[in-house]
N, C-alpha and C. Protein backbone atom coordinates (compact mmCIF):
# COMPACT_ATOMS: atom_id res chain seq x y z
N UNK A 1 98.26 115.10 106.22
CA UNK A 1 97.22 114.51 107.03
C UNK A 1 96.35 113.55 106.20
N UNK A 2 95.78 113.89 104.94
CA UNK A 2 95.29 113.16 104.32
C UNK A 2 95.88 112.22 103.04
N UNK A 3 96.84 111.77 103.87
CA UNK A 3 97.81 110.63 102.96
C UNK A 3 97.53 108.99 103.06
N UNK A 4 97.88 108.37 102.28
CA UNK A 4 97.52 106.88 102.18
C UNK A 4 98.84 106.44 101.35
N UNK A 5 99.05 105.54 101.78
CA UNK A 5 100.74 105.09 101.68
C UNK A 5 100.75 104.59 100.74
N UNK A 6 102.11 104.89 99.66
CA UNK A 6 102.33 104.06 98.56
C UNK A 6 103.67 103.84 98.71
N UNK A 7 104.17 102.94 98.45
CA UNK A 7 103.49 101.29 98.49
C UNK A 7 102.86 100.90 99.73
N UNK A 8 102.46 99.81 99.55
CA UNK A 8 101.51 99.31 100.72
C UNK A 8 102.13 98.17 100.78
N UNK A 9 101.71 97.59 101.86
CA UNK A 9 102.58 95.89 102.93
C UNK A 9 101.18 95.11 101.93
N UNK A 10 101.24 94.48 100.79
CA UNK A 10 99.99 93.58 100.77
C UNK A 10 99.18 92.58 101.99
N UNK A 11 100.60 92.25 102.61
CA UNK A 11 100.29 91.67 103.76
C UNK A 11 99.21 92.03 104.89
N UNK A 12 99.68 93.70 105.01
CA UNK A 12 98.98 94.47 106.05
C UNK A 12 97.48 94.45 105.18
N UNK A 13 97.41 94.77 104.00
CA UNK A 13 95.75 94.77 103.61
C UNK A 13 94.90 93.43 103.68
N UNK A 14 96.12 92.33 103.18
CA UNK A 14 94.85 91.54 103.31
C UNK A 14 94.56 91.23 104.94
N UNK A 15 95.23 91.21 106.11
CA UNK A 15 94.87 91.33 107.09
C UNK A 15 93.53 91.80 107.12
N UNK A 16 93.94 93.17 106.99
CA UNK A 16 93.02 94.22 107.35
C UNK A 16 91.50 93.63 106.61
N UNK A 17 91.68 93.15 105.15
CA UNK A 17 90.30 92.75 105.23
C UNK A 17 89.71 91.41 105.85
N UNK A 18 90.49 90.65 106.17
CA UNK A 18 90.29 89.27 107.19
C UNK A 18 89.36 90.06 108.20
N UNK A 19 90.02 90.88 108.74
CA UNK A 19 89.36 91.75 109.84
C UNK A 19 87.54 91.96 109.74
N UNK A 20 88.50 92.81 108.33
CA UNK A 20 86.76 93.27 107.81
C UNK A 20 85.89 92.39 107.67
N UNK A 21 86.21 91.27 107.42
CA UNK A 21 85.06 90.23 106.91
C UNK A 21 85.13 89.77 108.14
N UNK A 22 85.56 89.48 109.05
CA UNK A 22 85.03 88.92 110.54
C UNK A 22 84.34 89.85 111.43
N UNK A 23 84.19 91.39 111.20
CA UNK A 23 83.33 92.36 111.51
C UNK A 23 82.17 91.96 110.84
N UNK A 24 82.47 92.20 109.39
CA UNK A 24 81.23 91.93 108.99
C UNK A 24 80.33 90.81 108.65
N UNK A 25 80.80 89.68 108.83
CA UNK A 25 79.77 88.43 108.94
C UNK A 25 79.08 88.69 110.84
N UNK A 26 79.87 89.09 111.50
CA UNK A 26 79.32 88.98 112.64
C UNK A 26 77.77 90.17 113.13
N UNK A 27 78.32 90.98 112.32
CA UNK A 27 77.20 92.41 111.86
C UNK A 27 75.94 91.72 111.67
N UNK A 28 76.30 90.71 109.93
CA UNK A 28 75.16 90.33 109.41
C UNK A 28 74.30 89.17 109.75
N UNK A 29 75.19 88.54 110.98
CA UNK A 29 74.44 86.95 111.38
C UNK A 29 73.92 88.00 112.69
N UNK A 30 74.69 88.98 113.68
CA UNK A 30 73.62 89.46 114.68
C UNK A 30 72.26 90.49 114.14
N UNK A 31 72.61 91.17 112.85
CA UNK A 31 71.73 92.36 112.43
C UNK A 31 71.87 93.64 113.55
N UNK A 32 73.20 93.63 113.93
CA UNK A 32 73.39 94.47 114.49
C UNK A 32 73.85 95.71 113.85
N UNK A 33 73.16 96.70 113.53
CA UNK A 33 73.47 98.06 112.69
C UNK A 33 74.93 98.90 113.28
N UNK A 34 75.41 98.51 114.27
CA UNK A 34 76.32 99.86 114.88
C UNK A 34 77.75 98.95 114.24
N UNK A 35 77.16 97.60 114.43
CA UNK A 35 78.51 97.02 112.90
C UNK A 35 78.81 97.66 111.70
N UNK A 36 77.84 97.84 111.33
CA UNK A 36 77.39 98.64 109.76
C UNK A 36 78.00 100.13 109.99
N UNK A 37 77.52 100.45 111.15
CA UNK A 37 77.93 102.34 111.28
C UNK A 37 79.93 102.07 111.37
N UNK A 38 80.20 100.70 112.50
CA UNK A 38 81.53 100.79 112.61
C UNK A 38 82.62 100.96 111.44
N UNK A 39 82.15 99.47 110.16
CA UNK A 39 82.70 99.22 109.65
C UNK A 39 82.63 100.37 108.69
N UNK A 40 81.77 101.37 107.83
CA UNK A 40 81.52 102.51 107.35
C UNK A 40 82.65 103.36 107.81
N UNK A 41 82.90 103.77 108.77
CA UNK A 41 83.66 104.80 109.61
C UNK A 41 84.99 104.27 109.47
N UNK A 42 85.28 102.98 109.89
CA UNK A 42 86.42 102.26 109.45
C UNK A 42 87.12 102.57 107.63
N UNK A 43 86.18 102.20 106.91
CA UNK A 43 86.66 102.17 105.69
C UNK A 43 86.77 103.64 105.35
N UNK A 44 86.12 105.12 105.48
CA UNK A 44 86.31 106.57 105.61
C UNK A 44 87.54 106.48 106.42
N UNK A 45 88.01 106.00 107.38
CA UNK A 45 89.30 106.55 108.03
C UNK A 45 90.40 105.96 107.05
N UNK A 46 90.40 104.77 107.09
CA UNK A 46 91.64 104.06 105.85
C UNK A 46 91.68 105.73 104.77
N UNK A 47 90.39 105.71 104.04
CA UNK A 47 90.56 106.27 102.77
C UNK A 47 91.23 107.76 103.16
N UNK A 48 90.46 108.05 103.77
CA UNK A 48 91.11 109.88 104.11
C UNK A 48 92.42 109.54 104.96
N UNK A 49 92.77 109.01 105.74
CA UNK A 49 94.07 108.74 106.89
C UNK A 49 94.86 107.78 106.56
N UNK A 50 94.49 106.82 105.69
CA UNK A 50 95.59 105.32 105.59
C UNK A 50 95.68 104.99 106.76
N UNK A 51 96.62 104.27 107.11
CA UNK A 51 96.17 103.30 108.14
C UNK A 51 96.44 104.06 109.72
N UNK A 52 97.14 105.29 109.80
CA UNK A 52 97.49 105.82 111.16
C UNK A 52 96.09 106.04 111.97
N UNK A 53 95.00 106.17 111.59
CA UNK A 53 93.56 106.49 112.60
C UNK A 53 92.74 104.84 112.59
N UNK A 54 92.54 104.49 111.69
CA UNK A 54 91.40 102.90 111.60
C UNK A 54 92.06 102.15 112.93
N UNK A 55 91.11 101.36 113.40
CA UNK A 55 91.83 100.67 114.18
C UNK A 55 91.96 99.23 113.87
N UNK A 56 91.78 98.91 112.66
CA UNK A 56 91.72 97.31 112.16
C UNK A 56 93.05 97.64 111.34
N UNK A 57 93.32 98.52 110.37
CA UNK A 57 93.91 98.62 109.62
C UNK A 57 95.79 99.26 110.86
N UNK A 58 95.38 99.59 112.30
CA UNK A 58 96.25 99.80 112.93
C UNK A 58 96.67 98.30 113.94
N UNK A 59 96.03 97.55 113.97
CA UNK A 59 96.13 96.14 114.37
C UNK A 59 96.96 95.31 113.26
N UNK A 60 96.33 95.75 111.59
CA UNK A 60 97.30 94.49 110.53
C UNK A 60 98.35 95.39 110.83
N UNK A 61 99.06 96.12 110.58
CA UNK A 61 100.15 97.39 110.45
C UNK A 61 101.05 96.95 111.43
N UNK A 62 100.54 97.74 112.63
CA UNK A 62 101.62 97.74 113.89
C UNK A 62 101.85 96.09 114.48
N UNK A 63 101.01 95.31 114.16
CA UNK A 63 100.64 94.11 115.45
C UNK A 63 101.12 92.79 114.61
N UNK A 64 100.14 92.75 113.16
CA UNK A 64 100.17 91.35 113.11
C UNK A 64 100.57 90.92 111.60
N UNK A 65 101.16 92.43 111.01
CA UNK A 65 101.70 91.87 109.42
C UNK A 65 103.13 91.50 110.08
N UNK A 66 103.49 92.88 111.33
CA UNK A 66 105.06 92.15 111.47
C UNK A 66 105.72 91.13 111.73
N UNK A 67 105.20 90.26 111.93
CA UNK A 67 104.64 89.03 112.66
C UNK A 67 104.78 88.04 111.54
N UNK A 68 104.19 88.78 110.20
CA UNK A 68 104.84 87.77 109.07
C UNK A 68 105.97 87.30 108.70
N UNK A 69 106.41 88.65 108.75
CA UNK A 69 108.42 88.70 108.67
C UNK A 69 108.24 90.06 107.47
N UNK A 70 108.58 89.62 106.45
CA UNK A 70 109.36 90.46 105.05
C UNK A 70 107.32 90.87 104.74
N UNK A 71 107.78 92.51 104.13
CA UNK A 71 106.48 92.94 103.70
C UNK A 71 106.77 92.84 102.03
N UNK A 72 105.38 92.62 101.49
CA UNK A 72 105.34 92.17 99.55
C UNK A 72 104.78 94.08 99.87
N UNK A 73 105.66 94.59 99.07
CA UNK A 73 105.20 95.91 98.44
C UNK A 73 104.22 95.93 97.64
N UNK A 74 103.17 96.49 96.94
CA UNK A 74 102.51 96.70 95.87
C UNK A 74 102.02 98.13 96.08
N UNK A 75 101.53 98.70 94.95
CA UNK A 75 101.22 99.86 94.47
C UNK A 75 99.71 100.62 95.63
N UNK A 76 100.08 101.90 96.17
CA UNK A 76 99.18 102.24 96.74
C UNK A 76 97.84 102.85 96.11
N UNK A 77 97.66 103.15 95.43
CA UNK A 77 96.22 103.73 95.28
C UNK A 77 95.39 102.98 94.73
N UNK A 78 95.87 101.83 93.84
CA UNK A 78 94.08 100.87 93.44
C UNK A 78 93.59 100.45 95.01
N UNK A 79 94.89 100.13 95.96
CA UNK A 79 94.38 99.59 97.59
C UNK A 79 93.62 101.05 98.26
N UNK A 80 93.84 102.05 97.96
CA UNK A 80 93.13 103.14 98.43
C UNK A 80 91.45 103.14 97.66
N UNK A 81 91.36 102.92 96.38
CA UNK A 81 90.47 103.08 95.33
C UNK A 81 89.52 101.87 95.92
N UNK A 82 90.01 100.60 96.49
CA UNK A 82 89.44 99.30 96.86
C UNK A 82 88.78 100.06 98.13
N UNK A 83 89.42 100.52 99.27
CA UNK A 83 89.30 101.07 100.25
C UNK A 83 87.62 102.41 99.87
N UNK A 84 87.85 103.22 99.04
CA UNK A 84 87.01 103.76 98.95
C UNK A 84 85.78 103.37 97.97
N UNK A 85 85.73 102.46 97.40
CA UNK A 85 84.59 101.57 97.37
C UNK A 85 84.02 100.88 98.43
N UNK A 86 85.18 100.60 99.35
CA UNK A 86 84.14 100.01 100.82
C UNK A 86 83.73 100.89 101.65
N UNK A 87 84.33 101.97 101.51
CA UNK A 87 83.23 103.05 101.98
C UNK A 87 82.44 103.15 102.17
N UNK A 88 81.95 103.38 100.10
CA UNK A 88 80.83 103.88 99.73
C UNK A 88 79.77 102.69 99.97
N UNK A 89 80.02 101.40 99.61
CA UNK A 89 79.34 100.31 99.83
C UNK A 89 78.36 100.33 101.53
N UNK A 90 79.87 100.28 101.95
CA UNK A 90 79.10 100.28 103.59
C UNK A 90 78.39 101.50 104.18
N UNK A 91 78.90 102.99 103.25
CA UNK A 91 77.66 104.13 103.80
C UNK A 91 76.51 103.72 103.31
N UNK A 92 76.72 103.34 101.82
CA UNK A 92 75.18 103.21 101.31
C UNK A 92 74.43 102.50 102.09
N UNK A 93 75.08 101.38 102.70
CA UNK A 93 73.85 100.31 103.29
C UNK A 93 73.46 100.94 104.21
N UNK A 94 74.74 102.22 105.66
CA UNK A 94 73.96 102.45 106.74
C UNK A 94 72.71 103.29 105.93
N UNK A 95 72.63 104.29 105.10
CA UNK A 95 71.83 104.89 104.47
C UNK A 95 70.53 103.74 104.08
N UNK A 96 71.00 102.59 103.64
CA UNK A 96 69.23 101.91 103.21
C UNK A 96 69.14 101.59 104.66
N UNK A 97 69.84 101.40 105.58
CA UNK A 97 69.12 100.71 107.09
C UNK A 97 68.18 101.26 107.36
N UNK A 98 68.81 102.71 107.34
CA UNK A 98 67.99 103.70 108.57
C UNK A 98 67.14 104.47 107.55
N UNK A 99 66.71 104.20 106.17
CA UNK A 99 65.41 104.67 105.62
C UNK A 99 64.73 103.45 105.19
N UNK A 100 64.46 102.61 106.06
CA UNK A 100 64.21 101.64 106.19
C UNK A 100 64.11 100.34 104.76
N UNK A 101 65.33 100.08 104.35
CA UNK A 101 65.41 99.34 103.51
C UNK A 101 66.28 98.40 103.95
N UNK A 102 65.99 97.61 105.15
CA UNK A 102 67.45 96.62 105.58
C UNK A 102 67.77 95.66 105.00
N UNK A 103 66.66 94.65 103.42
CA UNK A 103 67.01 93.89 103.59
C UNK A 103 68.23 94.28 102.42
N UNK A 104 68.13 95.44 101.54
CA UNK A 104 69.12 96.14 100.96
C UNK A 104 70.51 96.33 101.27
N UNK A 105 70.39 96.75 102.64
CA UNK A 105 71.37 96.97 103.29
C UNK A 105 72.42 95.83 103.37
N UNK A 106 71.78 94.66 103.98
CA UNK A 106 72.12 93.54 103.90
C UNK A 106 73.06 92.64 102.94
N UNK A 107 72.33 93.12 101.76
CA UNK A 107 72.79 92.38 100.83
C UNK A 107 74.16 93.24 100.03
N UNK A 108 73.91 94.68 100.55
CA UNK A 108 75.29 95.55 100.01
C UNK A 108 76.22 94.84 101.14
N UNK A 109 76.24 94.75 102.10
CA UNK A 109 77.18 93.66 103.24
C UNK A 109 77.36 92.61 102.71
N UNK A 110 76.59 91.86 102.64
CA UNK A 110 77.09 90.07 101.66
C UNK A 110 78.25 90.55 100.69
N UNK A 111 77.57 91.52 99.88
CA UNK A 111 78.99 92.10 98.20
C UNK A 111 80.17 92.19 99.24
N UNK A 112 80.24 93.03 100.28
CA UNK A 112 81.38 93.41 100.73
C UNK A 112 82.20 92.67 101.56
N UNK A 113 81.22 91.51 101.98
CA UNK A 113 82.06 90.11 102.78
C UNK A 113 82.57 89.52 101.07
N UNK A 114 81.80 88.87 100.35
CA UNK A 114 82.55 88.69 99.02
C UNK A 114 84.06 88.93 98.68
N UNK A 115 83.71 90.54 98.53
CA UNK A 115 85.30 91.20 98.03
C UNK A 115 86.45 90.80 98.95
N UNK A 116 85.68 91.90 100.55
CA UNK A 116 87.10 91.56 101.16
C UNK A 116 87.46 90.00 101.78
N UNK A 117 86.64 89.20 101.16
CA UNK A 117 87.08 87.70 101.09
C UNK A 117 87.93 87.24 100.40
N UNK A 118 88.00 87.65 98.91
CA UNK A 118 88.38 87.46 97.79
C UNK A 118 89.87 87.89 98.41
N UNK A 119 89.96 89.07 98.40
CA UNK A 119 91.49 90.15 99.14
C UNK A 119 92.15 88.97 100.24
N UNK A 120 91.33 88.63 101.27
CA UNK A 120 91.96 88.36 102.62
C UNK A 120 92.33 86.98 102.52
N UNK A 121 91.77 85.86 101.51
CA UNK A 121 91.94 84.62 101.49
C UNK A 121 92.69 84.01 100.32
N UNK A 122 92.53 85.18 99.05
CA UNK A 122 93.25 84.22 97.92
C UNK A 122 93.84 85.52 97.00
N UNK A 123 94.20 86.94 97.93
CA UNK A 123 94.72 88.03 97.52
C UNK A 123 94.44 88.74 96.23
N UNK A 124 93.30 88.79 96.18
CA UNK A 124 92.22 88.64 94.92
C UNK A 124 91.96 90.24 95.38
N UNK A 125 92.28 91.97 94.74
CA UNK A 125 91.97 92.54 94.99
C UNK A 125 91.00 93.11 93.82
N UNK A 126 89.41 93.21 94.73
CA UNK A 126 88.74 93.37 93.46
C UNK A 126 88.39 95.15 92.81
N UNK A 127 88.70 96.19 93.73
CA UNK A 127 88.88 97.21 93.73
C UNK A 127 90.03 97.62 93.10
N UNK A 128 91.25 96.70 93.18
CA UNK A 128 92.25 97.07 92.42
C UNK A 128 92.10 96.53 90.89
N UNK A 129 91.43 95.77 90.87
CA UNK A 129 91.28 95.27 89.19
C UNK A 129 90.58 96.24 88.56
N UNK A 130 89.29 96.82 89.44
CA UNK A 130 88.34 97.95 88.94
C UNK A 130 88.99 99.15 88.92
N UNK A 131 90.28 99.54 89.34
CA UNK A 131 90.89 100.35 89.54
C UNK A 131 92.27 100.49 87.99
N UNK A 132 92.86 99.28 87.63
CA UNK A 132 93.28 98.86 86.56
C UNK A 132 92.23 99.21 85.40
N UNK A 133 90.94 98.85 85.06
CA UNK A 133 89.91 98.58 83.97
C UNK A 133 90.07 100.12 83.52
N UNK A 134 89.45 100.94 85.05
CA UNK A 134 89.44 102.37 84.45
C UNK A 134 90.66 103.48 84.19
N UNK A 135 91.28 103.20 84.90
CA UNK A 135 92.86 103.60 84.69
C UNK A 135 93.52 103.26 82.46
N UNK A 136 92.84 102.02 82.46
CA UNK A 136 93.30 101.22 81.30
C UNK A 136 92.40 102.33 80.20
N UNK A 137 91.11 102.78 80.50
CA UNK A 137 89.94 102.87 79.55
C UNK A 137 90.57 104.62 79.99
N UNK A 138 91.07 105.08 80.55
CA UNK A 138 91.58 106.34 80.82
C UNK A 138 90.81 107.48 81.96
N UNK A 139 90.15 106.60 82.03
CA UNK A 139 89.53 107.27 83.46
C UNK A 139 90.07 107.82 84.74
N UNK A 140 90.92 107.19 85.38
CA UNK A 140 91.92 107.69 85.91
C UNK A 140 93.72 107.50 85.29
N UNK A 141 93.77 108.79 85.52
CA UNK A 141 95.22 109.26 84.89
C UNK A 141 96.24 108.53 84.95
N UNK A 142 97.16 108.27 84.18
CA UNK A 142 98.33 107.35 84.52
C UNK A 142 99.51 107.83 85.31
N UNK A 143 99.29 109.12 85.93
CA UNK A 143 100.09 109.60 86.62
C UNK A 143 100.08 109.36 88.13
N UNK A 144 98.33 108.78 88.24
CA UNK A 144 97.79 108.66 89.88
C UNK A 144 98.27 107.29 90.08
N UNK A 145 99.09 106.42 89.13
CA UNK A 145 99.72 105.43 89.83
C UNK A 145 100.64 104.89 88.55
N UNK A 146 101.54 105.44 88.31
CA UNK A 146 102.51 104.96 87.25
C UNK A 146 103.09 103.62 87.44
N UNK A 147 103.39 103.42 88.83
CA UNK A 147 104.04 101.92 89.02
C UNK A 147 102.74 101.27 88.44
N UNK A 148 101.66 101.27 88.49
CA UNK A 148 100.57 100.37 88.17
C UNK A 148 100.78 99.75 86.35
N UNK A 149 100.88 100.95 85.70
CA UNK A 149 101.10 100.83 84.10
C UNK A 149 103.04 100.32 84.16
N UNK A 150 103.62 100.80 84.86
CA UNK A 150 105.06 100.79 84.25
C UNK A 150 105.61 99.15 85.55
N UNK A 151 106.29 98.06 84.50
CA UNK A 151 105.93 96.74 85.28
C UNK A 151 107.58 96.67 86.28
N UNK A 152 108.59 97.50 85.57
CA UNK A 152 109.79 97.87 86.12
C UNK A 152 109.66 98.53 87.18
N UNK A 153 108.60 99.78 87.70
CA UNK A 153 108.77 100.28 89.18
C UNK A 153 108.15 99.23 90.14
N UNK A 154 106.94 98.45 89.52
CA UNK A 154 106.89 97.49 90.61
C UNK A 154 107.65 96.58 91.45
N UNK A 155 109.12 96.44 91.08
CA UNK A 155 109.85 95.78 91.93
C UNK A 155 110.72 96.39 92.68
N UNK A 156 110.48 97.98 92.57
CA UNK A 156 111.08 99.09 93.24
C UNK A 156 110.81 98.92 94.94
């Protein structure tokens, strides 16, 4: 139940954050908070479910990576690790909204249009690089994603 796919369709993610960043510019030009609660809930379902519950991440998947043709494999968990940084990003802000710190909030949304800009437009994953740094410095184990260190399973 609580699986997240490895490998992943790169295709299907950067979708998925195109998505995200057209949720969330639209959030931050209306200041509409239930954007903020959506997209939060969104990025918790990816992380705990992968893409079978989200419904952005079930739109790139089922609808509109196939649509590309051929899926680019890459390694699942720095895209999970990316995923649960947008989580935390987007709980924190609903958390500064509603103890009244919005313009905080706000600006944790700008970081997160940033990233999943970076991902959705020029495949720039910045969670996966932060995910590489500490993996590299030994922070996370080289076992939680061996294709990541070993350059031969990546074309597996």
């Amino acid at each position: 139940m609580f699986a997240f796919p490895n490998p992943v369709n790169e295709y299907a993610a950067r979708i998925t954050a195109g998505l995200v960043v057209a949720v969330a510019v639209a959030t931050l030009l209306t200041g509409w908070v239930w954007g903020l609660v959506a997209l939060a809930i969104g990025f918790w379902l990816r992380v705990l479910f992968g893409p079978r519950i989200s419904p952005l991440a079930l739109l790139s998947v089922k609808v509109l990576a196939p649509r590309i043709g051929h899926a680019k494999l890459v390694a699942g968990p720095p895209k999970r690790f990316a995923q649960g940084i947008g989580a935390a990003l987007t709980s924190a802000a609903v958390v500064l909204f509603f103890t009244g710190f919005q313009p905080a909030a706000w600006i944790l949304l700008a970081l997160l249009i940033v990233a999943a800009s970076l991902e959705a437009f020029m495949g720039f994953c910045l969670g996966c690089v932060i995910f590489g740094f500490l993996q590299r410095r030994g922070l996370i184990p080289e076992d939680v994603c061996e294709a990541c260190n070993n350059v031969t399973l990546r074309r597996i």
